[in-house]
Each structure stands twice: as C-alpha cells, then as structure tokens.
N, C-alpha and C. Protein backbone atom coordinates (compact mmCIF):
# COMPACT_ATOMS: atom_id res chain seq x y z
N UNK A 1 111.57 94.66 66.69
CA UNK A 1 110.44 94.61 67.61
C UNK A 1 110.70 95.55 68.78
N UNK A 2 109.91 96.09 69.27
CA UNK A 2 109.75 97.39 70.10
C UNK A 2 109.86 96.79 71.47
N UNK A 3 110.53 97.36 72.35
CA UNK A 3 110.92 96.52 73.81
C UNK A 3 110.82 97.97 74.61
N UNK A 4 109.86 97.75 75.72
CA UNK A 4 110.00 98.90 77.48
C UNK A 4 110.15 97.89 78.29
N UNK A 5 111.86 98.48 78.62
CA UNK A 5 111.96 97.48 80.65
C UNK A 5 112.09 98.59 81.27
N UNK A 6 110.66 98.82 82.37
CA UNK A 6 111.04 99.19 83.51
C UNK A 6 111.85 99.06 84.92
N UNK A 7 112.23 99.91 85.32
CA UNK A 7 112.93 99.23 86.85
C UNK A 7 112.91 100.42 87.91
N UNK A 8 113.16 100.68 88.85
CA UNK A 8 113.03 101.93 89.93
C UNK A 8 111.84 101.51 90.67
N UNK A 9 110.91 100.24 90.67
CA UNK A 9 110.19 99.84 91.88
C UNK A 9 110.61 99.78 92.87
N UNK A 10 109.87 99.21 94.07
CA UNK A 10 110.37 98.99 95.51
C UNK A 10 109.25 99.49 96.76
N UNK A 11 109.80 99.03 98.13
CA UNK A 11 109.08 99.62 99.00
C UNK A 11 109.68 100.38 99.45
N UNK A 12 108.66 101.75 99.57
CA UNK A 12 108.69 102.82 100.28
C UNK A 12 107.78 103.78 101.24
N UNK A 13 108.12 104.24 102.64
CA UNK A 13 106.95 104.50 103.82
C UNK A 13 106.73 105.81 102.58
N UNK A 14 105.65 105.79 103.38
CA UNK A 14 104.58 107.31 103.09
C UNK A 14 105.64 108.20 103.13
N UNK A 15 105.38 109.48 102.15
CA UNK A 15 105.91 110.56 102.47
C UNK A 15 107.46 110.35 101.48
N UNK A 16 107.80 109.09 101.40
CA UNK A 16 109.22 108.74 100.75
C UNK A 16 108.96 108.91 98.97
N UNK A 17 109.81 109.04 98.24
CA UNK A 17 110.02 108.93 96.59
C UNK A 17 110.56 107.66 96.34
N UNK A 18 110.44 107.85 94.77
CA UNK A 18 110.88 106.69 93.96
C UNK A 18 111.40 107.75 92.62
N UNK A 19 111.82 107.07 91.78
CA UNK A 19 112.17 107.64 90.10
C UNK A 19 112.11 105.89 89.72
N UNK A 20 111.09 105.71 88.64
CA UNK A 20 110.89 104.78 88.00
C UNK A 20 111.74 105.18 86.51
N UNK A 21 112.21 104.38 86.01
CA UNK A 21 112.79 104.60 84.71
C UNK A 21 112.33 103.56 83.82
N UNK A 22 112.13 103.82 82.41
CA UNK A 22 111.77 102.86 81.31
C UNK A 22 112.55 103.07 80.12
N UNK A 23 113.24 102.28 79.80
CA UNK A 23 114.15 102.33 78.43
C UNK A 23 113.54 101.57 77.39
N UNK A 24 113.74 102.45 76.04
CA UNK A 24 112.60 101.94 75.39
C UNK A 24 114.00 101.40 74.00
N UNK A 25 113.69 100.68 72.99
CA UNK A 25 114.50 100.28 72.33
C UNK A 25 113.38 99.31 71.15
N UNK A 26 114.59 99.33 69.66
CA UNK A 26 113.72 98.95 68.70
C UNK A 26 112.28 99.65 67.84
N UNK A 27 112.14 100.84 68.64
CA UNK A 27 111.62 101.91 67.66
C UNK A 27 111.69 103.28 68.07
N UNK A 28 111.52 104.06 67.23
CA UNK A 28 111.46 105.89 67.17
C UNK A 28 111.41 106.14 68.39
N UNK A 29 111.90 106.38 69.34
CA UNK A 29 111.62 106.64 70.23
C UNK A 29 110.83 108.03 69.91
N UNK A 30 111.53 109.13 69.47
CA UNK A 30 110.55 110.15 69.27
C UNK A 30 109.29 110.68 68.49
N UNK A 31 109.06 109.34 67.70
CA UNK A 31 107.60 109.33 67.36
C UNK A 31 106.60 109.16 68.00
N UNK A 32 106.89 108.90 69.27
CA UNK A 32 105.82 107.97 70.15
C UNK A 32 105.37 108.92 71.51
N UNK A 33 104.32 109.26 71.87
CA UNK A 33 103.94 109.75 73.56
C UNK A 33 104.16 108.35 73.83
N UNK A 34 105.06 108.96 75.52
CA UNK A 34 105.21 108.06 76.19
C UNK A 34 104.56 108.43 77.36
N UNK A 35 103.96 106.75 78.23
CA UNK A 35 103.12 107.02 79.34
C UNK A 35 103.53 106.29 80.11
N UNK A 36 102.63 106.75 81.29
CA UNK A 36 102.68 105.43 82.65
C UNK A 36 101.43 104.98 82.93
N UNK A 37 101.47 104.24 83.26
CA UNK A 37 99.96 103.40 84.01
C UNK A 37 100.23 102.49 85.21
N UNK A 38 99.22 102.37 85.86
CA UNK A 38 99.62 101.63 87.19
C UNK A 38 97.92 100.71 87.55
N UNK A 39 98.14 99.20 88.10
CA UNK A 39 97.10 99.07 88.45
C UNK A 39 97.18 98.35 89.82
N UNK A 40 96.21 98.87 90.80
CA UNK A 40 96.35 98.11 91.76
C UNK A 40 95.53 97.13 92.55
N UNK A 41 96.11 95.94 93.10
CA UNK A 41 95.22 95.03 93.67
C UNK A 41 93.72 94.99 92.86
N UNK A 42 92.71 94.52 92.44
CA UNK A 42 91.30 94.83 92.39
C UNK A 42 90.77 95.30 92.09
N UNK A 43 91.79 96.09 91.28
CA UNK A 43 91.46 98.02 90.29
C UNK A 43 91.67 97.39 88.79
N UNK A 44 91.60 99.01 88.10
CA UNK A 44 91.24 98.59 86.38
C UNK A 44 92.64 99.69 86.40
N UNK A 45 93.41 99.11 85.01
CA UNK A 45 94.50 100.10 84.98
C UNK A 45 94.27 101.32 84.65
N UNK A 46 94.98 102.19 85.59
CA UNK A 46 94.76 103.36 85.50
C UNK A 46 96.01 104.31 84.90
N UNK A 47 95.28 105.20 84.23
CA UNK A 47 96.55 106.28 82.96
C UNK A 47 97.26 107.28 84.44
N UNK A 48 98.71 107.33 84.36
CA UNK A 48 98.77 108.50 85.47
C UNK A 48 99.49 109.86 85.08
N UNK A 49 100.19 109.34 83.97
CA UNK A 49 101.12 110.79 83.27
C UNK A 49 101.64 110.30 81.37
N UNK A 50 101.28 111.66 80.87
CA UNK A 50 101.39 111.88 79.62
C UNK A 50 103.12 112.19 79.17
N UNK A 51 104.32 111.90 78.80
CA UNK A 51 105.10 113.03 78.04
C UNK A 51 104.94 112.79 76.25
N UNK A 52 104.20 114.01 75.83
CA UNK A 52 103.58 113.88 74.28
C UNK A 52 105.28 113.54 73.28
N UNK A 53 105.16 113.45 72.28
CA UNK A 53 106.25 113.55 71.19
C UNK A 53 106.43 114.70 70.91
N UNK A 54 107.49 115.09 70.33
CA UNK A 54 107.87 116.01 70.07
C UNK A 54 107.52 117.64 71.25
N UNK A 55 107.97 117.06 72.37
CA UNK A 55 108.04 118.07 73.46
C UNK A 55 106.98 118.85 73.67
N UNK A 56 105.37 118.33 73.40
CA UNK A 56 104.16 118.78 74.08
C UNK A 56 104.40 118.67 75.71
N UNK A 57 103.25 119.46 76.08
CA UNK A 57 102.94 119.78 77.11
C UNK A 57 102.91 118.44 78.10
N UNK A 58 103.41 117.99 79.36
CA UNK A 58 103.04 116.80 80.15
C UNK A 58 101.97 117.19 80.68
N UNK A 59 101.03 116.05 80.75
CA UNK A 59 99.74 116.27 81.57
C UNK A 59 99.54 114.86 82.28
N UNK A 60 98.92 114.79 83.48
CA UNK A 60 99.00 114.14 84.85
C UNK A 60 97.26 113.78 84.93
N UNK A 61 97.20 112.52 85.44
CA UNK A 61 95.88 112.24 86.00
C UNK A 61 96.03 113.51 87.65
N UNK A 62 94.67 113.67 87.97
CA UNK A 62 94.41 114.64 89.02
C UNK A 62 95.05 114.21 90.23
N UNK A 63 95.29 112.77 91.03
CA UNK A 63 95.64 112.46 91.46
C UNK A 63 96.94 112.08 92.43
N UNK A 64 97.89 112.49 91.28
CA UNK A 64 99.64 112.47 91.26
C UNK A 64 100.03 113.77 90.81
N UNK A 65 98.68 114.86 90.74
CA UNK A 65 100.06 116.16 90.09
C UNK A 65 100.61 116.65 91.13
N UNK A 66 101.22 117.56 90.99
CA UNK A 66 102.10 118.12 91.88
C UNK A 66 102.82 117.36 92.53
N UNK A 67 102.71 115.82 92.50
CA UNK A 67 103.69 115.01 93.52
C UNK A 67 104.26 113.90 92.27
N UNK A 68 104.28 113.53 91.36
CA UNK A 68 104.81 113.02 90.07
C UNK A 68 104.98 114.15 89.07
N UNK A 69 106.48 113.70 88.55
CA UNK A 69 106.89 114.20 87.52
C UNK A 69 107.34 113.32 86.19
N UNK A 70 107.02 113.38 85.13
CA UNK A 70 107.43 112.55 84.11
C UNK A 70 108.21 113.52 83.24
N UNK A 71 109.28 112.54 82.95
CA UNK A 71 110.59 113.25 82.43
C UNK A 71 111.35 112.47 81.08
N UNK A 72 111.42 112.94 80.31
CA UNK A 72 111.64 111.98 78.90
C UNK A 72 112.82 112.57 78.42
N UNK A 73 113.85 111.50 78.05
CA UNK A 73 115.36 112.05 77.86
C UNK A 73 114.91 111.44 76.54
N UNK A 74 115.65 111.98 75.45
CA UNK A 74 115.33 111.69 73.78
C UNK A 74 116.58 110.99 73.37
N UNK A 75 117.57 111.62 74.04
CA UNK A 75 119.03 110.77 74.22
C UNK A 75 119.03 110.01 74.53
N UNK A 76 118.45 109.37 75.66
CA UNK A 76 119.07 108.06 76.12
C UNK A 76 117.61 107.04 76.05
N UNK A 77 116.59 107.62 74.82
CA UNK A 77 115.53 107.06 74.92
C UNK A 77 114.44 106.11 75.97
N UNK A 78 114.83 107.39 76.99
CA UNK A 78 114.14 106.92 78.24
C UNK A 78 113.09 107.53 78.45
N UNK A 79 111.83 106.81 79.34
CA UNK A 79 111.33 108.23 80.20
C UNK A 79 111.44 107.68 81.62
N UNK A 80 111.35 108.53 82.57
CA UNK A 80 111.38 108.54 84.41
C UNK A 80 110.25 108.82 84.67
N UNK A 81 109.42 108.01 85.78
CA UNK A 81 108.00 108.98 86.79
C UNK A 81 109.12 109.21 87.63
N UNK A 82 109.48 110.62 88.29
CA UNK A 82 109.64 111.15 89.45
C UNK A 82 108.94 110.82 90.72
N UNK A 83 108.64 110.31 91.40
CA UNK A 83 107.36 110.16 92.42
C UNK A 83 107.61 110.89 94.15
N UNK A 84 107.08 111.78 94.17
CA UNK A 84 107.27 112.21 95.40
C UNK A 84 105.82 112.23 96.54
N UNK A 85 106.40 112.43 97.48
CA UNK A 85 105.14 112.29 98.32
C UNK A 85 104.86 111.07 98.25
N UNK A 86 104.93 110.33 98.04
CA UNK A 86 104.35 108.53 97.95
C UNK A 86 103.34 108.46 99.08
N UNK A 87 102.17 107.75 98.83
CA UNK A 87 101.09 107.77 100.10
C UNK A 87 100.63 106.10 99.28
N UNK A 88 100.12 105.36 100.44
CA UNK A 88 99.58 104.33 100.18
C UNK A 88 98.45 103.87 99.32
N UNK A 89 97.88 104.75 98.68
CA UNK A 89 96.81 104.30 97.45
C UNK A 89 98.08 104.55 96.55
N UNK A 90 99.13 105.02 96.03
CA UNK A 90 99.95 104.85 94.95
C UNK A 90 100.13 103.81 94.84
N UNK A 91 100.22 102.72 95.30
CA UNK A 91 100.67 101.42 95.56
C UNK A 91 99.81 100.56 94.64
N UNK A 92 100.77 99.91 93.53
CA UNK A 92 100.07 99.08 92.40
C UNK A 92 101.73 98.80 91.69
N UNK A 93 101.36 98.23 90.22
CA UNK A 93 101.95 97.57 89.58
C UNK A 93 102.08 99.23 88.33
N UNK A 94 103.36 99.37 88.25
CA UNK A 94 103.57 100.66 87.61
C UNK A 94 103.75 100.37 85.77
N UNK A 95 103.67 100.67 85.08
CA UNK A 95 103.71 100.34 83.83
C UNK A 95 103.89 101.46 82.61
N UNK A 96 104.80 100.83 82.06
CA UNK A 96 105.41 102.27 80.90
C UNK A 96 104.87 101.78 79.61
N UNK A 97 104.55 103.05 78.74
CA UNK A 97 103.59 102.25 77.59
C UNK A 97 104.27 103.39 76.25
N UNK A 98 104.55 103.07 75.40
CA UNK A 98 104.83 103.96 74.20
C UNK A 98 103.52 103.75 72.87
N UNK A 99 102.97 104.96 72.60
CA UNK A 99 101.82 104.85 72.11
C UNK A 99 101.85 105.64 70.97
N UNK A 100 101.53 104.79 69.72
CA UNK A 100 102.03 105.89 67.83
C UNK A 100 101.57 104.63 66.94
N UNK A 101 102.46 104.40 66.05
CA UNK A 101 101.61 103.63 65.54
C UNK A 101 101.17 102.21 65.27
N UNK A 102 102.26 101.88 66.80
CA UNK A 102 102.00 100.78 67.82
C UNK A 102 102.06 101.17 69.18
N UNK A 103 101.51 100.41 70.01
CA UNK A 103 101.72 100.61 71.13
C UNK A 103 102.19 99.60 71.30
N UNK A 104 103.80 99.17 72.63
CA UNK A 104 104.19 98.61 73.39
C UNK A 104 104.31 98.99 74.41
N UNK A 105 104.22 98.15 75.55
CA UNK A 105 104.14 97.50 76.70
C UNK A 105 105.28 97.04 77.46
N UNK A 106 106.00 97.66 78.21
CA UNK A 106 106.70 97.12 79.80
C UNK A 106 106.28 95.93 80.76
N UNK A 107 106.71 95.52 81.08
CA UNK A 107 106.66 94.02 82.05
C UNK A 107 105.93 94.34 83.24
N UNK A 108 106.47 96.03 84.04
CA UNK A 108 105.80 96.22 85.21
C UNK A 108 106.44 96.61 85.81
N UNK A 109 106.23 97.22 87.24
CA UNK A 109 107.52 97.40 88.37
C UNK A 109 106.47 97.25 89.57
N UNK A 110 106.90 97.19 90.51
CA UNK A 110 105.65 96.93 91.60
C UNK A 110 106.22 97.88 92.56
N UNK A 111 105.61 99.13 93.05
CA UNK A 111 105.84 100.14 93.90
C UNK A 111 104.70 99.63 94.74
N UNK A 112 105.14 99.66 96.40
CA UNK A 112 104.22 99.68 97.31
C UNK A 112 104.60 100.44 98.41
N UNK A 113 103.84 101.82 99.03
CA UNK A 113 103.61 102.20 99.65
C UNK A 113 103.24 101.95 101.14
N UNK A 114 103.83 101.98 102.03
CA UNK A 114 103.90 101.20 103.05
C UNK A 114 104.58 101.43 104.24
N UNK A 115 103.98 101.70 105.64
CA UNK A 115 105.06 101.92 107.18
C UNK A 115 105.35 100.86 107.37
C-alpha cells in the first residue's frame, strides 16, 4: 500500500522560507507525477506545483512561481516544495499527492504565514 508523510511545516513571518519534504514509499516512485496542494481556511484545495515522471518539465500554479520550487530526488524517493518569499495568503494546510495509476495522499503539513 502506497504511503506520503509530509513534514517541513511551521510558522514563518513574511518574506521567510520553508522546504516541505514528502517521502513516498510502497510504490514506483518513478511512475508517478508528483504534486502539492494546499488548502486554506474556507478555500477549495488548490493544485500549486507539478514534478511530471520521468523528468518532464515542472510547472507551477501562477501564484507561487518564481517564489516555489519543487524538487524530486528519484533516490531517495522524495519530492521538496522549496518555498521562498512566504507572504500570508500561502498560509493553508500543504499536501503531497502522487498521481498514475493510483493516486495517494499525505496527511498534511500546516504552513502559516505570519508577523
């Protein structure tokens, strides 16, 4: 059975980073695009970064580019959001998702943005 634990949440002021990490275990890791999603307070979950299988292109909701990076080690069957710039609408419940010919699901991490 296919298992993502995230961890690298926390609070951080504006302007500060994070690196979220998700270790994935119990399937291919490299069959699968791996993603992130985040939802916050009152919101609908939202998609924020792509890394495809087999070393496609990463692509970013409009929102987080240039200030998130998603980074997928094949070795240590991980992927990382990089998060820089952190500003207070980032602030939600972060979520790693591996998507092929199942999708599983991470528990969560809770990043909040915050002076």
């Amino acid at each position: 059975q296919g298992q993502l634990v995230e961890s690298g949440g926390g609070l951080v002021q504006p302007g500060g980073s994070l690196r979220l990490s998700c270790v994935a275990s119990g399937f291919v890791f490299g069959i699968f695009d791996m993603r992130w999603y985040r939802r916050a307070p009152g919101k609908e979950r939202e998609w924020v970064a792509t890394a495809p299988k087999l070393g496609g292109n990463t692509i970013y909701t409009d929102s987080v580019k240039d200030r998130f990076t998603i980074i997928r080690d094949s070795a240590r069957s991980t992927v990382y959001l990089q998060m820089n710039d952190l500003k207070p609408e980032d602030s939600a419940v972060y979520y790693c998702n591996a998507n092929g010919m199942r999708d599983y699901w991470g528990q969560g991490t809770q990043v909040t943005v915050s002076s």
